[in-house]
C-alpha atoms as a PDB file:
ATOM      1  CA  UNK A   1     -24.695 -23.019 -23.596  1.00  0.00           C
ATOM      2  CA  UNK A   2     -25.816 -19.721 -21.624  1.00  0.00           C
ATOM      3  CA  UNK A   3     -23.483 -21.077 -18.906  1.00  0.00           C
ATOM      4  CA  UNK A   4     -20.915 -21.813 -20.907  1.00  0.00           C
ATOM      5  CA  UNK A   5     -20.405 -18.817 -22.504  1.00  0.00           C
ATOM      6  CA  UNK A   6     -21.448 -16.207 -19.176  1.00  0.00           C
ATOM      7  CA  UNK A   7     -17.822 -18.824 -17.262  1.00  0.00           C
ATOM      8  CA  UNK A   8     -16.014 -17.585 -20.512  1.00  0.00           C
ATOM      9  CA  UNK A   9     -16.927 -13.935 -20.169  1.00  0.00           C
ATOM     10  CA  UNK A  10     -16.032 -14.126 -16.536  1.00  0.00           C
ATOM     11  CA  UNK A  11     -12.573 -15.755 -17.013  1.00  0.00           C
ATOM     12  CA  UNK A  12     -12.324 -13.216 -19.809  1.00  0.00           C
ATOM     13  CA  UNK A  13     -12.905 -10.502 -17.525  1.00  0.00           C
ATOM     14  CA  UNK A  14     -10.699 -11.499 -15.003  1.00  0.00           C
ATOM     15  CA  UNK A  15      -7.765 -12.465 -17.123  1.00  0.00           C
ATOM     16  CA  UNK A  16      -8.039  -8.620 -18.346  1.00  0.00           C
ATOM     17  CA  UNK A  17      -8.096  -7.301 -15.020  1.00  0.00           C
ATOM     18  CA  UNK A  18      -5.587  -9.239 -14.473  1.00  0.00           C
ATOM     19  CA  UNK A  19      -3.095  -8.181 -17.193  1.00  0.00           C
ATOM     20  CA  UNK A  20      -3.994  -4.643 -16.663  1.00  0.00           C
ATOM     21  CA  UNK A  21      -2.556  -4.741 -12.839  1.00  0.00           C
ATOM     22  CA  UNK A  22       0.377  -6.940 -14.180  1.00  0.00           C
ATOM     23  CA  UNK A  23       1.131  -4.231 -16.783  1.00  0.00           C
ATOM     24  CA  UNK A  24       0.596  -1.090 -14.254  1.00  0.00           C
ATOM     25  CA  UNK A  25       2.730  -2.238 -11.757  1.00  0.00           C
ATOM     26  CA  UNK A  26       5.307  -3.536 -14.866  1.00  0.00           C
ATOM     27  CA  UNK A  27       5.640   0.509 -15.662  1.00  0.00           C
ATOM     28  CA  UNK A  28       4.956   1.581 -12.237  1.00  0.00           C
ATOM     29  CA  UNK A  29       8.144  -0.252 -11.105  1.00  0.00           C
ATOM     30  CA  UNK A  30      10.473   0.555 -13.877  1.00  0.00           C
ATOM     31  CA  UNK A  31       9.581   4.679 -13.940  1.00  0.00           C
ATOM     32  CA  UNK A  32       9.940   4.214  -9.847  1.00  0.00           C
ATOM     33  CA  UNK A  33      13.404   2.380 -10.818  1.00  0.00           C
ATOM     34  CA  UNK A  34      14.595   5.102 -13.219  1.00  0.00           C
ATOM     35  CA  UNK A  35      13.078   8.569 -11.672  1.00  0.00           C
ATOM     36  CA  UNK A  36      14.022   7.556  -7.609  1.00  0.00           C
ATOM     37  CA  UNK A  37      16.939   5.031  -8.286  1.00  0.00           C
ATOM     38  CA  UNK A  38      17.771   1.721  -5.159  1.00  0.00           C
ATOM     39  CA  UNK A  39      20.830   2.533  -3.836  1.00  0.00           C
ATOM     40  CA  UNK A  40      23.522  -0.708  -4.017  1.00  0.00           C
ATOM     41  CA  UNK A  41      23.258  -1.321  -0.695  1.00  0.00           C
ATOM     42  CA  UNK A  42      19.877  -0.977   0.032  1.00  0.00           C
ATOM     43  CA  UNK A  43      18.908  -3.820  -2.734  1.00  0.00           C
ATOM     44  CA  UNK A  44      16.613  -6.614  -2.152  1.00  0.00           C
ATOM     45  CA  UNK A  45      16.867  -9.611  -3.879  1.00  0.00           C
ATOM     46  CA  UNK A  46      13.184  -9.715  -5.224  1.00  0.00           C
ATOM     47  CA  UNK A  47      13.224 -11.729  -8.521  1.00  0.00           C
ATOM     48  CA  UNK A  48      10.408 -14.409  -8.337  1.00  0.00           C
ATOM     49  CA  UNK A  49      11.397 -17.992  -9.129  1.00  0.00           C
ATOM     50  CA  UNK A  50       9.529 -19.676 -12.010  1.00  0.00           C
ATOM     51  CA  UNK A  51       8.414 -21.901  -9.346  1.00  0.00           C
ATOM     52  CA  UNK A  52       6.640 -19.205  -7.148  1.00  0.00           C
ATOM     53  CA  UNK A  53       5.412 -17.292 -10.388  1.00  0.00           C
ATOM     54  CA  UNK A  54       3.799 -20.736 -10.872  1.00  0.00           C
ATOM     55  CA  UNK A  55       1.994 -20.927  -7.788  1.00  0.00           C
ATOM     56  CA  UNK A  56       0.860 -17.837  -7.872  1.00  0.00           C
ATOM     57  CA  UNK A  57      -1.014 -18.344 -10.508  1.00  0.00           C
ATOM     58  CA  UNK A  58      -2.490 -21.603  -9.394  1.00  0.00           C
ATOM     59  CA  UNK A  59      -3.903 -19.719  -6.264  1.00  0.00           C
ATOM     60  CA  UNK A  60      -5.342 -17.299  -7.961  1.00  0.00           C
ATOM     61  CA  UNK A  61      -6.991 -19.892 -10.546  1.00  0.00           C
ATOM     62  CA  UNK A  62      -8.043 -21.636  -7.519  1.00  0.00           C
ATOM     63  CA  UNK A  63      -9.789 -18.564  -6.421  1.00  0.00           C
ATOM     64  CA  UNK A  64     -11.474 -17.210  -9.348  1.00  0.00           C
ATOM     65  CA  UNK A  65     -13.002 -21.834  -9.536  1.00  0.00           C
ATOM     66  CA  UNK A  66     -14.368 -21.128  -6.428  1.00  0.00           C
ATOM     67  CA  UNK A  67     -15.870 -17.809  -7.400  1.00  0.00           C
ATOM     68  CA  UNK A  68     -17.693 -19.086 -10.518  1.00  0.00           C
ATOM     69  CA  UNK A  69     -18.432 -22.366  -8.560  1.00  0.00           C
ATOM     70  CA  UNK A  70     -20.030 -20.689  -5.761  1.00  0.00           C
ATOM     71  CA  UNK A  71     -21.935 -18.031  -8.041  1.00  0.00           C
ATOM     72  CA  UNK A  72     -23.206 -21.138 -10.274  1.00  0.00           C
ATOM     73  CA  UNK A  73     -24.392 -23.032  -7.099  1.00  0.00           C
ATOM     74  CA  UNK A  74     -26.703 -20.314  -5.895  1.00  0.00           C
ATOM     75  CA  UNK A  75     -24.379 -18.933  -3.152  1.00  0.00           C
ATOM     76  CA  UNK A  76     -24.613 -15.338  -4.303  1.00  0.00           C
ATOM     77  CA  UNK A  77     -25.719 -13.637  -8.277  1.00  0.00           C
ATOM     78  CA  UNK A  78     -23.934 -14.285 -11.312  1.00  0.00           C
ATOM     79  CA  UNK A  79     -24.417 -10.712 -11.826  1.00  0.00           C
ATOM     80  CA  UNK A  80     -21.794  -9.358  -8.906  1.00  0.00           C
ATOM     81  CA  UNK A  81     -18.639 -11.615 -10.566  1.00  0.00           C
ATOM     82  CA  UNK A  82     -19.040  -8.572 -13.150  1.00  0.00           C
ATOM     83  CA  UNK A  83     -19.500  -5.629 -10.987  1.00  0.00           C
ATOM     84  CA  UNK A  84     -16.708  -3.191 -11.399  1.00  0.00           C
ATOM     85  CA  UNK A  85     -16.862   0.644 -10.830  1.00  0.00           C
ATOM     86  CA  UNK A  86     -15.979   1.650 -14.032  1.00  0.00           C
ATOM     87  CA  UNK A  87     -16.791   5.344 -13.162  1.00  0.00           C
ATOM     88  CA  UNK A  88     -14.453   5.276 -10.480  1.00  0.00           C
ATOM     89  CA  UNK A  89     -11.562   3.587 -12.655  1.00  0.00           C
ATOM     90  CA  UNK A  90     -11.919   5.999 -15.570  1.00  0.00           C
ATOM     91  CA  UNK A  91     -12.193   9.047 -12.586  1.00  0.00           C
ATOM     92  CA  UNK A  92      -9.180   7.898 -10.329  1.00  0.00           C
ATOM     93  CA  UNK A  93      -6.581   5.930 -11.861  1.00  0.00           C
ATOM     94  CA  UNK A  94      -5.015   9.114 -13.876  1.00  0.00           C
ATOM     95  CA  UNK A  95      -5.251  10.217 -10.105  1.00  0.00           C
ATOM     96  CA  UNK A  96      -3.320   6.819  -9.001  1.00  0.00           C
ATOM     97  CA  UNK A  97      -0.247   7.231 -11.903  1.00  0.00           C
ATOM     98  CA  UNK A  98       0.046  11.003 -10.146  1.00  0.00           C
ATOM     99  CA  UNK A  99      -0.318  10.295  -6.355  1.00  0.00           C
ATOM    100  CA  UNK A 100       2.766   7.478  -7.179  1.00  0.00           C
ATOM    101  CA  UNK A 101       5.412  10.050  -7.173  1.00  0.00           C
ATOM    102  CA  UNK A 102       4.257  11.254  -3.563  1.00  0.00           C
ATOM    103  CA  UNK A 103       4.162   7.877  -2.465  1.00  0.00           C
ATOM    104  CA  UNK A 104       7.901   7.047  -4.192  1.00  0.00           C
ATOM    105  CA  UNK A 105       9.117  10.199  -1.679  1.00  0.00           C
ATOM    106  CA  UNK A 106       7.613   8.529   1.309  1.00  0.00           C
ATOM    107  CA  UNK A 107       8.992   5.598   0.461  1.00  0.00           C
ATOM    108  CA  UNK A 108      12.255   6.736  -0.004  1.00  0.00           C
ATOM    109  CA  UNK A 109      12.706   9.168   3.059  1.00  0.00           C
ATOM    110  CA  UNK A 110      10.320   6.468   5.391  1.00  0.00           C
ATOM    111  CA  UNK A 111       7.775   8.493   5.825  1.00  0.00           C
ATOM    112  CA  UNK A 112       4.688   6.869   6.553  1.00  0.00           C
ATOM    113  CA  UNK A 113       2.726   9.746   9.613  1.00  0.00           C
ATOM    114  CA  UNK A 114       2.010  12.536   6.972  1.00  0.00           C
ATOM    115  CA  UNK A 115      -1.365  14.032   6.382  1.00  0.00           C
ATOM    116  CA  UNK A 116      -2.510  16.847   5.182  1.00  0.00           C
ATOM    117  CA  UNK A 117      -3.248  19.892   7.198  1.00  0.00           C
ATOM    118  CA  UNK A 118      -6.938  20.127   6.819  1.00  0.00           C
ATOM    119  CA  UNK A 119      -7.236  16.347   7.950  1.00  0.00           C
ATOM    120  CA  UNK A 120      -8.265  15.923  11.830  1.00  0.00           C
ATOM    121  CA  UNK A 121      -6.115  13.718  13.157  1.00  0.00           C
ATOM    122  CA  UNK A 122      -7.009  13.736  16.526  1.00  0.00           C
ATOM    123  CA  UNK A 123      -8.867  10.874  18.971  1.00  0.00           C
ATOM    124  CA  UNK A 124      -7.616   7.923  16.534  1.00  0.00           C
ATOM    125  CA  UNK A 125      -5.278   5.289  17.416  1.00  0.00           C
ATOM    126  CA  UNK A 126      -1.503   6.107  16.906  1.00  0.00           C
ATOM    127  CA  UNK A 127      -1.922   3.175  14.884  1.00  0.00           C
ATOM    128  CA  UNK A 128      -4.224   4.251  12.607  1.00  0.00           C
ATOM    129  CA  UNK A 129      -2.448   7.562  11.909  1.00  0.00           C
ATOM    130  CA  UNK A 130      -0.597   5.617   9.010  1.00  0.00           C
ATOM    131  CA  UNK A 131       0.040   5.819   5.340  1.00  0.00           C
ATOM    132  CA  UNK A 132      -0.614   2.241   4.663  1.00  0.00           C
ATOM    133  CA  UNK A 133       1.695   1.278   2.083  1.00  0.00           C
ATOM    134  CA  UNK A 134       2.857   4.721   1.705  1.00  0.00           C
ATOM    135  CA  UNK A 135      -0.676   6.238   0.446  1.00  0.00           C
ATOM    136  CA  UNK A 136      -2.206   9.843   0.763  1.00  0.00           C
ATOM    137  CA  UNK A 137      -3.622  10.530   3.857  1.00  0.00           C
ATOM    138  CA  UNK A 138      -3.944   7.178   4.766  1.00  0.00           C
ATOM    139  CA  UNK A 139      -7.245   5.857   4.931  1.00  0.00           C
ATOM    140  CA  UNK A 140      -8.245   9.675   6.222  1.00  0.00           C
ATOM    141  CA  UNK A 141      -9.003  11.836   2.994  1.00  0.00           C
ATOM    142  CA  UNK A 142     -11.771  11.926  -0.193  1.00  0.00           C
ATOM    143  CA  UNK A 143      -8.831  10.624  -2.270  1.00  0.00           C
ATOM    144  CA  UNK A 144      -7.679   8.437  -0.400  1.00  0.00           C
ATOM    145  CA  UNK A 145     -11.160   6.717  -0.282  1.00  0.00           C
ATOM    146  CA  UNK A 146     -12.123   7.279  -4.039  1.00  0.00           C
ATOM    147  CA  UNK A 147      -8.514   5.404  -5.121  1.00  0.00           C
ATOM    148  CA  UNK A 148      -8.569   3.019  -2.650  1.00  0.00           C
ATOM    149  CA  UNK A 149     -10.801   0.129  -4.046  1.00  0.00           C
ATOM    150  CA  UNK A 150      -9.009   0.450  -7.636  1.00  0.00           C
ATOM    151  CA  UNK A 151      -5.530   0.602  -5.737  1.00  0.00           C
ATOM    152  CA  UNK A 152      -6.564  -2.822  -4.031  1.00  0.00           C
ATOM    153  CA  UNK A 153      -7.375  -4.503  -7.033  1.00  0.00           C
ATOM    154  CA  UNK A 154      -4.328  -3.408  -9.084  1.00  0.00           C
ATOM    155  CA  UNK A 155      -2.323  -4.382  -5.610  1.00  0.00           C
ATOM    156  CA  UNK A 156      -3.745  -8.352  -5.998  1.00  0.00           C
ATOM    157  CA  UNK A 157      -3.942  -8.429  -9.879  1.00  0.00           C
ATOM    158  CA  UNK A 158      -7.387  -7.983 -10.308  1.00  0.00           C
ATOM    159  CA  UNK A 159      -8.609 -10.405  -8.115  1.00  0.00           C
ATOM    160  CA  UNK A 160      -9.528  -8.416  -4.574  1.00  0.00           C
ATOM    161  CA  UNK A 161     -13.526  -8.593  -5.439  1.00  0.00           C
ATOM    162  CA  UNK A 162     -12.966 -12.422  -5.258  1.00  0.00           C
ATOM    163  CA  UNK A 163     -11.270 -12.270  -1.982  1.00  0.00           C
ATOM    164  CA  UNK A 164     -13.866 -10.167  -0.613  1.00  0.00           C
ATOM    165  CA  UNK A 165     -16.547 -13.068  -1.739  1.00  0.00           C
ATOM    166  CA  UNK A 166     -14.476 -16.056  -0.094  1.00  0.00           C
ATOM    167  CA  UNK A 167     -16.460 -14.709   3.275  1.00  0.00           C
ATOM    168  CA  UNK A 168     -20.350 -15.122   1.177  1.00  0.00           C
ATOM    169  CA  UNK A 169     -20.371 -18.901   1.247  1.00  0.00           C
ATOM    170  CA  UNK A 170     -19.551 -19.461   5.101  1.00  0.00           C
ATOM    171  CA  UNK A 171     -21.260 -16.387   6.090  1.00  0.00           C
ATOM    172  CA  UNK A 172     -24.545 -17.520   4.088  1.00  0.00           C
ATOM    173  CA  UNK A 173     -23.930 -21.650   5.264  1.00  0.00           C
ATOM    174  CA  UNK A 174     -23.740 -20.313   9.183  1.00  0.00           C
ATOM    175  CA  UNK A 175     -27.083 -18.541   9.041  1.00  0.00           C
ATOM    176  CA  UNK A 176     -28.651 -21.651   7.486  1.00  0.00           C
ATOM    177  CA  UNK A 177     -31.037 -22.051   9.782  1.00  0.00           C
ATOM    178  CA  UNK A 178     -32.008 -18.760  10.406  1.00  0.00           C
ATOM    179  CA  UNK A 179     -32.806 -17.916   6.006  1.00  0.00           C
ATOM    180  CA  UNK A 180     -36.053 -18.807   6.527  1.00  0.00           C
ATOM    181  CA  UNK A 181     -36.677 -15.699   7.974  1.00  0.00           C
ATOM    182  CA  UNK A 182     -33.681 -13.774   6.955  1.00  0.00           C
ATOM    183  CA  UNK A 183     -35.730 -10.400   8.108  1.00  0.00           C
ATOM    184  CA  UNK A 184     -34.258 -11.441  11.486  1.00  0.00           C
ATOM    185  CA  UNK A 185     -30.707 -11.516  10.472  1.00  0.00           C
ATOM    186  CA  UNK A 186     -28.204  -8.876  11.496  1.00  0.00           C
ATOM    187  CA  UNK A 187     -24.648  -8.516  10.078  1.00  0.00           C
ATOM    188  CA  UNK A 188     -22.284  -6.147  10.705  1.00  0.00           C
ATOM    189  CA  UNK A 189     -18.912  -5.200   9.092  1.00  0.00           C
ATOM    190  CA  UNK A 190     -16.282  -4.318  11.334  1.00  0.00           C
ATOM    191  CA  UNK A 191     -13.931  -1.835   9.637  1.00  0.00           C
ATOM    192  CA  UNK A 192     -16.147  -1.640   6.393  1.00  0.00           C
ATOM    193  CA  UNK A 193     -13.882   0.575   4.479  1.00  0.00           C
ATOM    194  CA  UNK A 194     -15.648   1.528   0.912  1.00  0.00           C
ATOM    195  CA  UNK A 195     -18.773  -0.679   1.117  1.00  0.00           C
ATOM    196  CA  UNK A 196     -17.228  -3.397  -0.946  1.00  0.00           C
ATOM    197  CA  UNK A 197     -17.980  -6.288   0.940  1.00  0.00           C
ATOM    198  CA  UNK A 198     -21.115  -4.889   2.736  1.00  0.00           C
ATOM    199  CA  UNK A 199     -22.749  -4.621  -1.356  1.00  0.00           C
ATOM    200  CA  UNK A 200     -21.785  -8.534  -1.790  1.00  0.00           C
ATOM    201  CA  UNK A 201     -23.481  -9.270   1.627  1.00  0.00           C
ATOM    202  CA  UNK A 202     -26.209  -7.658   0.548  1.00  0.00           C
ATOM    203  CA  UNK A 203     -26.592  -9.231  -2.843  1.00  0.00           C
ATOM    204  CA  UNK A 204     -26.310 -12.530  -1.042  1.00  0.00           C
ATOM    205  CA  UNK A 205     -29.014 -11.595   1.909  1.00  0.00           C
ATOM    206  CA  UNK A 206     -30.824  -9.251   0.439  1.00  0.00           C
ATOM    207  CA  UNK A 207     -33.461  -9.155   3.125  1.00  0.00           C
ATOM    208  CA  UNK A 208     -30.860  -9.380   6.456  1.00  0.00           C
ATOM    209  CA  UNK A 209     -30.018  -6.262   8.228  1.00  0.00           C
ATOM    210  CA  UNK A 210     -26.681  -4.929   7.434  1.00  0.00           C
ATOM    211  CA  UNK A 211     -24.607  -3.119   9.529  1.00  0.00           C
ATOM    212  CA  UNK A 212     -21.229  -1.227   8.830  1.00  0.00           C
ATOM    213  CA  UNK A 213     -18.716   0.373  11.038  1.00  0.00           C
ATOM    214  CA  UNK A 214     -14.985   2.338   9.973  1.00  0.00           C
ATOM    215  CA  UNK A 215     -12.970   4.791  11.899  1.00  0.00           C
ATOM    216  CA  UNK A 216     -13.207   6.915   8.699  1.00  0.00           C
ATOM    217  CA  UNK A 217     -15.420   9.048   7.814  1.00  0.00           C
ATOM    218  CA  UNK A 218     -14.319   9.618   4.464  1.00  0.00           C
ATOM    219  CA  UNK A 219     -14.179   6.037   3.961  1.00  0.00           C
ATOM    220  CA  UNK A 220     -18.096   6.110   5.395  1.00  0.00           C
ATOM    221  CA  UNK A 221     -19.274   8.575   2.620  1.00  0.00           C
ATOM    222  CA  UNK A 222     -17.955   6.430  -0.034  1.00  0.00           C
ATOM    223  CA  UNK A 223     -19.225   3.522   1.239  1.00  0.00           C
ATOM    224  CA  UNK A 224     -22.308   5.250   1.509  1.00  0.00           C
ATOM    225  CA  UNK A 225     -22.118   6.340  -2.070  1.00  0.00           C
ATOM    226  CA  UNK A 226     -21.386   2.696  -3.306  1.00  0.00           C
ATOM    227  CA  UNK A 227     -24.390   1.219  -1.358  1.00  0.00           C
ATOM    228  CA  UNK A 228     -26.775   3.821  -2.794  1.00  0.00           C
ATOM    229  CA  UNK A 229     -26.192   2.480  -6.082  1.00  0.00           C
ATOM    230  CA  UNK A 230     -28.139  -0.637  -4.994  1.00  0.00           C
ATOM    231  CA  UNK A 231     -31.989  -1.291  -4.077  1.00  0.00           C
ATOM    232  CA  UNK A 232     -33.103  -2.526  -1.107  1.00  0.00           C
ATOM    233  CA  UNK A 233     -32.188  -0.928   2.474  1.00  0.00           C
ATOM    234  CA  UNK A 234     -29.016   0.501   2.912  1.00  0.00           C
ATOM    235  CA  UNK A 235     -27.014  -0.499   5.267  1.00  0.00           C
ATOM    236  CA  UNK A 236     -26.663   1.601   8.146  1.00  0.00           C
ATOM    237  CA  UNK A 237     -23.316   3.227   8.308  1.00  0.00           C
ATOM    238  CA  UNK A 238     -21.290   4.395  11.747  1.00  0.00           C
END
């Protein structure tokens, strides 16, 4: 019965999350539609098909199965299918409904190199230098990092957490024969962004070394931030 009803809170939870980025980007796309208008010619032909609406949703069934599954078996604690920065949501997303009518401009005038004065640009990758889907600063400023996790998980309907844990079961099944001493494991995160992932690694090896590593520094404070809120070591961060 304790199972039983700890699957139904999870499915509840996700089906919110779920509804909550369906509705956002519902209201984000018809204010976009009505305040910055598609010219004629420049429409795309976007309506999803029943059928693709469909599978959609199968995938992302098939995902959240796996999650629970994979939490149930042992793979990695119940406890982090339910953790959610709630702080952060109730700080930032006022902050994400205002930053979309600077990322509607961009959009419209295909602008996608613009940072802000104070940011040092220089000695990254031309690459890098990027508003990524049109967003502040890129992945260069504090607000950029402090939106970015909830802007993720709006972008893939409340199910980017669950992505990020696809990697646990693999990750944890490859070091099989080294858990007996998991003291002598080493992981590192290439491009660790907010922490996100590195916090699921180290729910699932709590004992391994964890390593992360992001062009950002802004991104590196957060991450730092996030990975304070958990005991044990924290990860080292470059």
């Amino acid at each position: 019965m304790p199972d039983t009803l700890t699957k139904l809170t999870y499915q509840t939870f996700q089906q919110g999350k779920s509804a909550f980025a369906l509705g956002h980007k519902t209201i984000s796309t018809r204010l976009q539609n009505l305040i910055i208008p598609t010219p004629k010619q420049e429409e795309k032909n976007d309506n999803l098909t029943p059928e693709i609406i469909a599978k959609i949703q199968q995938r992302m069934q098939e995902l959240l199965d796996r999650d629970w599954e994979d939490s149930e078996r042992g793979v990695y604690p119940v406890e982090i299918l339910f953790d959610n920065p709630w702080l952060d949501f109730f700080s930032y997303y006022p902050a994400i409904c205002l930053d979309n009518f600077s990322v509607w401009e961009r959009m419209q005038k295909r602008k996608y190199h613009v940072f802000s004065s104070d940011i040092d640009t220089k000695d990254y990758p031309r690459y890098y230098l990027q508003n990524f889907h049109y967003q502040t600063d890129g992945y260069l400023s504090e607000m950029s990092a402090n939106l970015y996790d909830l802007q993720v998980e709006l972008l893939f309907n409340g199910t980017a957490d669950g992505m990020r844990r696809r990697i646990l079961k693999p990750l944890k099944e490859g070091f099989s024969e080294l858990l007996s001493n998991e003291k002598k494991l080493r992981v590192l995160d290439i491009a660790c962004g907010t922490g996100r992932t590195l916090k699921f690694i180290r729910a699932t090896l709590p004992k391994a070394s964890l390593y992360g590593i992001d062009l950002s520094p802004a991104y590196l404070r957060k991450a730092n931030e996030l990975l304070s809120e958990t005991r044990g070591e924290l990860p080292q961060l470059i």
